[in-house]
Protein backbone atom coordinates (compact mmCIF):
# COMPACT_ATOMS: atom_id res chain seq x y z
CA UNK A 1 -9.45 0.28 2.38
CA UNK A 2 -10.72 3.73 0.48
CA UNK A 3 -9.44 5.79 3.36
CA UNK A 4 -5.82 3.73 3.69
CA UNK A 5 -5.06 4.30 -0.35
CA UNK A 6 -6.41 8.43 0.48
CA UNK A 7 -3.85 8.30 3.35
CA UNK A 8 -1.13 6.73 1.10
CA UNK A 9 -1.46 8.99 -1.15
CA UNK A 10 -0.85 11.60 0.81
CA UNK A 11 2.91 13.26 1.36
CA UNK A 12 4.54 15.39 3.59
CA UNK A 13 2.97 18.73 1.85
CA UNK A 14 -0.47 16.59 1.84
CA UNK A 15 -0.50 17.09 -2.12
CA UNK A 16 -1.94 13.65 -3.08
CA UNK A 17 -1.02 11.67 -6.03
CA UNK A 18 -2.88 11.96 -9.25
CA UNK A 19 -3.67 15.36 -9.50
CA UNK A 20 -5.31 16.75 -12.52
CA UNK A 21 -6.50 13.60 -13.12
CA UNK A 22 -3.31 11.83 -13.39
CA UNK A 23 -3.34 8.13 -13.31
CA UNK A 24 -2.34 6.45 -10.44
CA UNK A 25 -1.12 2.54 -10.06
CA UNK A 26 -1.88 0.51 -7.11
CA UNK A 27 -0.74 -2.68 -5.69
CA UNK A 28 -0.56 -4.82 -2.61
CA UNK A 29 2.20 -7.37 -2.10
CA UNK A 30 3.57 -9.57 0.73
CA UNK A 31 6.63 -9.21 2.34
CA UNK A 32 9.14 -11.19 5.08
CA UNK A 33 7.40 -12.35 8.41
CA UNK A 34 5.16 -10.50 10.21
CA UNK A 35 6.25 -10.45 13.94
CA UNK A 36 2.65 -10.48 15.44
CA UNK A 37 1.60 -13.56 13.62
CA UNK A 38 3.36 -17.38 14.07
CA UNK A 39 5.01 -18.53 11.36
CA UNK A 40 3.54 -21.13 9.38
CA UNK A 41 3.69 -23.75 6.12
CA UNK A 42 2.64 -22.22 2.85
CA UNK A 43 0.17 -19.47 2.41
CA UNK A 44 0.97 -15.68 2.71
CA UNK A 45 -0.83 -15.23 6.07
CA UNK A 46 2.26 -14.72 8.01
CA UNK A 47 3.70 -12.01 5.81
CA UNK A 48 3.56 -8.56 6.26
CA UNK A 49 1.07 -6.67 3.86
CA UNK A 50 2.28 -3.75 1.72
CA UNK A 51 0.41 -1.17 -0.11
CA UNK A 52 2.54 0.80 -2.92
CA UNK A 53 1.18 3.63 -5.17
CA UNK A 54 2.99 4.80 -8.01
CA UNK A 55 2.09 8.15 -9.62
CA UNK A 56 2.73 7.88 -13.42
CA UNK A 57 3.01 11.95 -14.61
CA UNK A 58 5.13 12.43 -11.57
CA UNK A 59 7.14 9.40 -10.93
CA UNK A 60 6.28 9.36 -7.01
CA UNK A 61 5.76 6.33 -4.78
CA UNK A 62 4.61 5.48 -1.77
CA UNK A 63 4.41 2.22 0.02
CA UNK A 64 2.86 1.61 3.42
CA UNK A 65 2.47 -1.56 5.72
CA UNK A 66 -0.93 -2.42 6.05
CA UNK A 67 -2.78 -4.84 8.41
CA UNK A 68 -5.56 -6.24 5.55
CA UNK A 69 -5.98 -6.73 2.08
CA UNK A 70 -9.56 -7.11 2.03
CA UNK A 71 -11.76 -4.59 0.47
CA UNK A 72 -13.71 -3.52 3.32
């Protein structure tokens, strides 16, 4: 998960969010239906995962689709 939120972070110029300590803000949500995984009753397993990072001093985001929310 480390090396998806380093990825994230990253932008076209590869300057990553955050720098000179800057605080960065990050969250996971779940969006619409996944199309790899049946739909089902209730729960969030069937929606698509989303990463979002939000640099505070700049005012950059970035959100990505990723396949887990776990921590490892």
């Amino acid at each position: 998960m480390g090396h998806r939120i380093r990825e994230a972070m990253r932008e076209g110029g590869f300057l990553p969010f955050g720098q000179n300590g800057g605080i960065v803000e990050a969250d996971e949500t779940f969006i619409g239906q996944d199309p790899d995984v049946p739909k089902c009753k209730g729960g969030y397993a069937h929606k698509q995962k989303v990463l979002s990072l939000l640099d505070r001093s700049t005012g950059r985001a970035r959100s990505e689709v990723i396949d887990h929310v776990q921590g490892e």
